[in-house]
PDB file of N, CA and C in Angstrom:
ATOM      1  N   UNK A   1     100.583 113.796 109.699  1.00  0.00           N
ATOM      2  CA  UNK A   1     100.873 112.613 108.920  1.00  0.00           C
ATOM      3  C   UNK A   1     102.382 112.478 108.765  1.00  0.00           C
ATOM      4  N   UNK A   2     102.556 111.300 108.358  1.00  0.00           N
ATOM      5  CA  UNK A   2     104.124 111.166 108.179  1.00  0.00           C
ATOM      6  C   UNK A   2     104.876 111.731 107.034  1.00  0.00           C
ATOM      7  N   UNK A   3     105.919 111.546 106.856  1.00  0.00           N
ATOM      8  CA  UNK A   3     106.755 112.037 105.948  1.00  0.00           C
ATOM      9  C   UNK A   3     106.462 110.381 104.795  1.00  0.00           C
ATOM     10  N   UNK A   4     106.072 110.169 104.872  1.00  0.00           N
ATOM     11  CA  UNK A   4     105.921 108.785 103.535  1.00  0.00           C
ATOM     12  C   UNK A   4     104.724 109.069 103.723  1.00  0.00           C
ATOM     13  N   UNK A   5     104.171 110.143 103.055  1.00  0.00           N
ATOM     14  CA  UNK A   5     102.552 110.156 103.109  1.00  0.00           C
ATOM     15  C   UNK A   5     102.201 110.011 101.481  1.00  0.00           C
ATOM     16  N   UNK A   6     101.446 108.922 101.267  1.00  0.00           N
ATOM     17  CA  UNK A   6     100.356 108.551  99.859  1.00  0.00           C
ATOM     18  C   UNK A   6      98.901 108.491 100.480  1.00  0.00           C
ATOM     19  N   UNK A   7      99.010 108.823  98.800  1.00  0.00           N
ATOM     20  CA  UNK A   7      97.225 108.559  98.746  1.00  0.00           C
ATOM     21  C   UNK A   7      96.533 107.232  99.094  1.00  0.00           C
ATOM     22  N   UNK A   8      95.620 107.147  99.829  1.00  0.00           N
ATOM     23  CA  UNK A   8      95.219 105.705 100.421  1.00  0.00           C
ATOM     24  C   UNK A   8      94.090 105.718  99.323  1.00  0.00           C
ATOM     25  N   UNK A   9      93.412 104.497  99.336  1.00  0.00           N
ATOM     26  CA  UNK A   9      92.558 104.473  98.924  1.00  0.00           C
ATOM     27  C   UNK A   9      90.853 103.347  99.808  1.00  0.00           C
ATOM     28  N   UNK A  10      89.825 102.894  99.201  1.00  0.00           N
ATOM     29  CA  UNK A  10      89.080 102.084 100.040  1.00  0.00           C
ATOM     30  C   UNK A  10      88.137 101.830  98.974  1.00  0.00           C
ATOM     31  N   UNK A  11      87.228 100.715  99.296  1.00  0.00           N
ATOM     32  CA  UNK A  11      86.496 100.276  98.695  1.00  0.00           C
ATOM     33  C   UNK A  11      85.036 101.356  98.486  1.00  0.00           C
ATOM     34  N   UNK A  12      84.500 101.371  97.216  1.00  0.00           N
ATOM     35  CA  UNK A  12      83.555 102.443  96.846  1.00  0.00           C
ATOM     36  C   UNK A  12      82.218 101.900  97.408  1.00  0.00           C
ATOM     37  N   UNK A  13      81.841 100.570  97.278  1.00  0.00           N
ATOM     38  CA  UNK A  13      80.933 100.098  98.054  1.00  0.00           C
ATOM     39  C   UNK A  13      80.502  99.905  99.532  1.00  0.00           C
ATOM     40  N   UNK A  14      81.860  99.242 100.179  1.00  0.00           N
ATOM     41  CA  UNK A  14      81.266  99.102 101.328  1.00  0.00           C
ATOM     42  C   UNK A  14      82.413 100.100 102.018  1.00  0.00           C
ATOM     43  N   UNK A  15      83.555 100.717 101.794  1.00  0.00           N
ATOM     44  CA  UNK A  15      84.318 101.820 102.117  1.00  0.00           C
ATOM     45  C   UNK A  15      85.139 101.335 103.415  1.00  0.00           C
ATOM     46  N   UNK A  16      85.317  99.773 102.909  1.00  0.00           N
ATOM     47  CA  UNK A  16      86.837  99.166 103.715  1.00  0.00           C
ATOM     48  C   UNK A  16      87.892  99.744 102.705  1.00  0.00           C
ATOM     49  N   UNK A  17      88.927  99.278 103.909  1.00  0.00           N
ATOM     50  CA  UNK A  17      90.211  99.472 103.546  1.00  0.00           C
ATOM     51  C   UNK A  17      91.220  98.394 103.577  1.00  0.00           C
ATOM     52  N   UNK A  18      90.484  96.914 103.101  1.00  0.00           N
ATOM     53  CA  UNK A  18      91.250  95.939 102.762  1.00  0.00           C
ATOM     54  C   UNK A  18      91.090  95.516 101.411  1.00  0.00           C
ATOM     55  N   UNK A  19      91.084  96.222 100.103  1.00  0.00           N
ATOM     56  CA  UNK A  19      91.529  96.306  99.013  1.00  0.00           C
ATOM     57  C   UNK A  19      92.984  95.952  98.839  1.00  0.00           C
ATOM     58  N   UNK A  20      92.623  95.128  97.138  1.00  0.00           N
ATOM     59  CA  UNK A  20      93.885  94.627  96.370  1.00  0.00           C
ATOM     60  C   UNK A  20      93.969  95.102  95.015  1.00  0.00           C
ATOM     61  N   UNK A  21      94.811  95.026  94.528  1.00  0.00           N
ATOM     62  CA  UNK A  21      94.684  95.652  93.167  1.00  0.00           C
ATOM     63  C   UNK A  21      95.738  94.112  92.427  1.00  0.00           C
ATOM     64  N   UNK A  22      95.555  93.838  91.310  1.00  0.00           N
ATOM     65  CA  UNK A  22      96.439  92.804  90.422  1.00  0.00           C
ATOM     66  C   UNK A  22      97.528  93.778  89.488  1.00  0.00           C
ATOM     67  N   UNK A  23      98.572  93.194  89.880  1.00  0.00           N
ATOM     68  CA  UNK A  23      99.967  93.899  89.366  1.00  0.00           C
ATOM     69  C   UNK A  23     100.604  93.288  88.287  1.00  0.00           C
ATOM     70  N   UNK A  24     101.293  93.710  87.510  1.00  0.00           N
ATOM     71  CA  UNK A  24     102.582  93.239  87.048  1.00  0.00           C
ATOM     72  C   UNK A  24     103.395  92.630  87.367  1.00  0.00           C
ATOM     73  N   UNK A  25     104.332  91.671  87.278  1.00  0.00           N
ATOM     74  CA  UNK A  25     105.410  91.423  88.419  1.00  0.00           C
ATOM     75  C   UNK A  25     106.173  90.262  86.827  1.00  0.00           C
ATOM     76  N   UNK A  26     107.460  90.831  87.246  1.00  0.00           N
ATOM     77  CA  UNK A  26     108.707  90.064  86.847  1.00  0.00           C
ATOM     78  C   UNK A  26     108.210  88.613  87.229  1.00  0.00           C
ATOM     79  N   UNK A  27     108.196  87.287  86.762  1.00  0.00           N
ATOM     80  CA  UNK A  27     108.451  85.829  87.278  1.00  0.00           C
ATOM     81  C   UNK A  27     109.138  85.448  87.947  1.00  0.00           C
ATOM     82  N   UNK A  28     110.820  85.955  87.224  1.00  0.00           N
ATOM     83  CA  UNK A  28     111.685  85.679  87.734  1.00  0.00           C
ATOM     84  C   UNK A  28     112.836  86.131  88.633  1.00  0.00           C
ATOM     85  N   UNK A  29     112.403  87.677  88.645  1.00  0.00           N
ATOM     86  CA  UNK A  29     112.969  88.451  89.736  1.00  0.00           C
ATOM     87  C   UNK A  29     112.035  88.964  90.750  1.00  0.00           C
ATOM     88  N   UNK A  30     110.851  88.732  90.733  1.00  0.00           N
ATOM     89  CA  UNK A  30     109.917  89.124  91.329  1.00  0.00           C
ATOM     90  C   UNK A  30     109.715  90.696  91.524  1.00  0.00           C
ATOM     91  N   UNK A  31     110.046  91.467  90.557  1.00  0.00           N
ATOM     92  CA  UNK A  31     110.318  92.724  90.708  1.00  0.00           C
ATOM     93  C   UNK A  31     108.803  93.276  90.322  1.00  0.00           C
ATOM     94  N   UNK A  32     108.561  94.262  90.856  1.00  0.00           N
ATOM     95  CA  UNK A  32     106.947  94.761  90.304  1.00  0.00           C
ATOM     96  C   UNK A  32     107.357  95.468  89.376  1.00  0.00           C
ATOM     97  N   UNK A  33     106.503  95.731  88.297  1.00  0.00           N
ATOM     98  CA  UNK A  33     106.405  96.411  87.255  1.00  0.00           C
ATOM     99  C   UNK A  33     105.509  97.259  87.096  1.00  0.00           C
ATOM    100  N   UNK A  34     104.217  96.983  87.169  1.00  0.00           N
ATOM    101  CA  UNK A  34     103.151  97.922  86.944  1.00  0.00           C
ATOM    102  C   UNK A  34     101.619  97.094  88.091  1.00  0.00           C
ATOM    103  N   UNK A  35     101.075  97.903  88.036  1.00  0.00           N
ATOM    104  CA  UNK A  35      99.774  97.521  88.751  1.00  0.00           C
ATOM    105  C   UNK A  35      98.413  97.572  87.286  1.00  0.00           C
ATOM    106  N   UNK A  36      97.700  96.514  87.122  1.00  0.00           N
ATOM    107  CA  UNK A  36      96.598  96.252  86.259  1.00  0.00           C
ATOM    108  C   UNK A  36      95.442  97.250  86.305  1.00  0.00           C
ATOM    109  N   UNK A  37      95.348  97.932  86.662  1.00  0.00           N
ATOM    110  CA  UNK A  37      94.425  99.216  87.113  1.00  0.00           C
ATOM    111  C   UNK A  37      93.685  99.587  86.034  1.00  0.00           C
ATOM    112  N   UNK A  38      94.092  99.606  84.858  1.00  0.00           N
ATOM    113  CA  UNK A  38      92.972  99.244  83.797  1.00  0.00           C
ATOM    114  C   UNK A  38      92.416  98.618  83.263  1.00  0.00           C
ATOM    115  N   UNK A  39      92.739  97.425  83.724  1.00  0.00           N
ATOM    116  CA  UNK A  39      91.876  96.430  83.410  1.00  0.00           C
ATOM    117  C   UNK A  39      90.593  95.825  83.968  1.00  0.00           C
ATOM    118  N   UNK A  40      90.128  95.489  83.269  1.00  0.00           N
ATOM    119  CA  UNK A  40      88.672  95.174  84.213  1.00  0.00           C
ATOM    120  C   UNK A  40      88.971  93.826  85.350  1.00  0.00           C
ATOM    121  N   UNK A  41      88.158  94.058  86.423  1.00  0.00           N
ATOM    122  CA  UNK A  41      88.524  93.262  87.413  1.00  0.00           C
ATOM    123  C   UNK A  41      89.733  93.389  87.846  1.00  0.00           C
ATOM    124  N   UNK A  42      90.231  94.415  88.041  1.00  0.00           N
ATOM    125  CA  UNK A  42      91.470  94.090  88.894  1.00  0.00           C
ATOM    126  C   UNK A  42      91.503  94.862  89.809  1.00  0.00           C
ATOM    127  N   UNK A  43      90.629  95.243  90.682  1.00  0.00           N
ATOM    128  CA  UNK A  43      90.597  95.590  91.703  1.00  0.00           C
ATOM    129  C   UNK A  43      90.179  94.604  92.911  1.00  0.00           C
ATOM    130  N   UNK A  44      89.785  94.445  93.941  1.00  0.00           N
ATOM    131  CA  UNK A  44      89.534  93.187  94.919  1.00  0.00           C
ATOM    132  C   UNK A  44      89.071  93.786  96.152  1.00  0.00           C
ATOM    133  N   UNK A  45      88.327  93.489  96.502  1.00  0.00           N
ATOM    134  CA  UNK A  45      87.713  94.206  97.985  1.00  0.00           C
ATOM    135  C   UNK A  45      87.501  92.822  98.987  1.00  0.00           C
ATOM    136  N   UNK A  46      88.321  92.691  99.683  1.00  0.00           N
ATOM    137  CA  UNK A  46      88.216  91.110 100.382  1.00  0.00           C
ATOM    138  C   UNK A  46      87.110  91.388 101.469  1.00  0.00           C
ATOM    139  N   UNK A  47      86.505  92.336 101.919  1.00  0.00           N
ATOM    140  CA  UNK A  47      85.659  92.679 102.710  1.00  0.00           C
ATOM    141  C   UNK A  47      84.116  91.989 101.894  1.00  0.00           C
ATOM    142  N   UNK A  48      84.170  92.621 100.591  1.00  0.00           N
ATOM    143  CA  UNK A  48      82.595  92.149 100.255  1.00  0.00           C
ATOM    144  C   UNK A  48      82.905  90.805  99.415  1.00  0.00           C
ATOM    145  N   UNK A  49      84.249  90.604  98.890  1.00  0.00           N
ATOM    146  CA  UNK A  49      84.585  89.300  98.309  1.00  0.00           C
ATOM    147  C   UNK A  49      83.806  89.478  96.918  1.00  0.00           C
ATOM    148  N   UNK A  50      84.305  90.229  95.989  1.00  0.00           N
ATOM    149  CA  UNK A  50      83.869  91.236  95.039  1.00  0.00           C
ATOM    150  C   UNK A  50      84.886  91.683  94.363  1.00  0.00           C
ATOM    151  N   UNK A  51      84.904  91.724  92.972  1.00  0.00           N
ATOM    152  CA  UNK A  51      85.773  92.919  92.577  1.00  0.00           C
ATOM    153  C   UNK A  51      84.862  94.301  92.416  1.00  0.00           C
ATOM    154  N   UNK A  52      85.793  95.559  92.891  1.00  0.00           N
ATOM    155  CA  UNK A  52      85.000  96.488  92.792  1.00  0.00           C
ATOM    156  C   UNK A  52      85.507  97.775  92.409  1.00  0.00           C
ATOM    157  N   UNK A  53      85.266  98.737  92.821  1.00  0.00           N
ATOM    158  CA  UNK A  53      85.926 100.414  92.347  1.00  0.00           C
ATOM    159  C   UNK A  53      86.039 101.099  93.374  1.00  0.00           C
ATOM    160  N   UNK A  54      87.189 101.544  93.163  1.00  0.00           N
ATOM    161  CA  UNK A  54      87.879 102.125  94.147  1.00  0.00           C
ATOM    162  C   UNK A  54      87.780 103.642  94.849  1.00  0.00           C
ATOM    163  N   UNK A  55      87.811 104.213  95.945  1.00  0.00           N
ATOM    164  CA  UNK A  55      87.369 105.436  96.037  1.00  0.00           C
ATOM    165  C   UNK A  55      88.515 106.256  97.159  1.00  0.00           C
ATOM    166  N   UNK A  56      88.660 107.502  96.570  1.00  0.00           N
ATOM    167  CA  UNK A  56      90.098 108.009  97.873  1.00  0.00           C
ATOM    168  C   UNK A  56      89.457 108.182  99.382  1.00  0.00           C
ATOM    169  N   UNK A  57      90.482 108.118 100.225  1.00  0.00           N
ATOM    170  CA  UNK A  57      90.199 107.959 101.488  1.00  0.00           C
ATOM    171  C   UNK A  57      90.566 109.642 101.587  1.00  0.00           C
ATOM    172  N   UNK A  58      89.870 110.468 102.036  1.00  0.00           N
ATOM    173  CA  UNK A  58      90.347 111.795 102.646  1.00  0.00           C
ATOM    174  C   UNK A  58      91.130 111.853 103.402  1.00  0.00           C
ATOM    175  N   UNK A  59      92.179 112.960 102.894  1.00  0.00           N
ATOM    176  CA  UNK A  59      93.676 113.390 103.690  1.00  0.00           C
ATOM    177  C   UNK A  59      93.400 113.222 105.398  1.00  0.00           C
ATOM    178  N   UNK A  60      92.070 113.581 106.071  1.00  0.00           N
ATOM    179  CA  UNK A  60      91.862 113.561 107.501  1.00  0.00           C
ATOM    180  C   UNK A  60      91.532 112.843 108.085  1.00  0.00           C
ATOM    181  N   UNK A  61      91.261 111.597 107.155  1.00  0.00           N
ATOM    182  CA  UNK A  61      90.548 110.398 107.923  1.00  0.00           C
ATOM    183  C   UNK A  61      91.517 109.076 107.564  1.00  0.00           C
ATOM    184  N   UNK A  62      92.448 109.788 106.828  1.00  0.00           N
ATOM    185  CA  UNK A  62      93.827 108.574 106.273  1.00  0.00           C
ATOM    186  C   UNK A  62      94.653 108.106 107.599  1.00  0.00           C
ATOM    187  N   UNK A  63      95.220 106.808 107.582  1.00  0.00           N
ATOM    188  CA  UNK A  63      95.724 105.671 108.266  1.00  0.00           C
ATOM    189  C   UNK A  63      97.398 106.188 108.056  1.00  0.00           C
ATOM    190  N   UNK A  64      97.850 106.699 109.208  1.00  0.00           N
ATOM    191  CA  UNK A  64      98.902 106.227 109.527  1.00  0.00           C
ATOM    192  C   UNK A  64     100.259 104.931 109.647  1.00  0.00           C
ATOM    193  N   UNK A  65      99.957 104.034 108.977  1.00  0.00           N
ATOM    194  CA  UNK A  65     100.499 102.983 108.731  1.00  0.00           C
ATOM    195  C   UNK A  65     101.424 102.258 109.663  1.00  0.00           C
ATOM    196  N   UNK A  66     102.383 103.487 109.988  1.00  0.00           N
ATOM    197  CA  UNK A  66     103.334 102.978 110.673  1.00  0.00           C
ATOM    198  C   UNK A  66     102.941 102.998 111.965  1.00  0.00           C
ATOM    199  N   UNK A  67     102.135 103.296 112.439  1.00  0.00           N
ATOM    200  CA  UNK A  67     101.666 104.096 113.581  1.00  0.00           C
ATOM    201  C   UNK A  67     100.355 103.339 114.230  1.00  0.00           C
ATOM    202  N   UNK A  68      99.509 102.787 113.006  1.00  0.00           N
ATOM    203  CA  UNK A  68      98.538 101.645 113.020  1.00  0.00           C
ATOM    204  C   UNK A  68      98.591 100.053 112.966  1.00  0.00           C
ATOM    205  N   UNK A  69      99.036  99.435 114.135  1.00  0.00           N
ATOM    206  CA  UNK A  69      99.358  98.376 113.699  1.00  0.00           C
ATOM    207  C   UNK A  69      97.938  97.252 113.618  1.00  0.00           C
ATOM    208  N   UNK A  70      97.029  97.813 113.508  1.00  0.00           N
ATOM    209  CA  UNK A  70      95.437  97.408 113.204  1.00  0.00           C
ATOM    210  C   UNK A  70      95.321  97.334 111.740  1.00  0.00           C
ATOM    211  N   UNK A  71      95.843  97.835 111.085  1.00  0.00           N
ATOM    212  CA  UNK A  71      96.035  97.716 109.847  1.00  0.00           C
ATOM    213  C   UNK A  71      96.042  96.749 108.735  1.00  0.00           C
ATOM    214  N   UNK A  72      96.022  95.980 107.804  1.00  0.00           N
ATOM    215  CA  UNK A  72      96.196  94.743 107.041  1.00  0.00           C
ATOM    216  C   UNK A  72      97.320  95.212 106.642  1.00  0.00           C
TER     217      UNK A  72
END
């Protein structure tokens, strides 16, 4: 894996990996602040078109990013 390696994550239901999460964000600088992660509904699974819960992707089966350009 790369040297910018995070935790991925995927959808708990159908176990895509085109999840959104609803953030924080400045208006006017557009700067992020925080991600909504406790709040209800703020997760997004555009695969089942659902909000849903989230589940980790294992260190061995995780996406290379830079490396995947199949990727969203």
């Amino acid at each position: 894996m790369s040297n910018n390696y995070h935790q991925q994550w995927c959808c708990k239901t159908c176990k895509g990996k085109n999840v959104q999460i609803q953030a924080w964000v400045c208006v006017n600088t557009l700067e992020y602040i925080d991600d909504a992660s406790g709040c209800e509904n703020a997760i997004w699974c555009d695969d089942c078109q659902d909000h849903v819960e989230l589940e980790e992707i294992p260190p061995q089966l995780q996406l290379d990013f830079e490396e995947d350009k199949k990727c969203p």
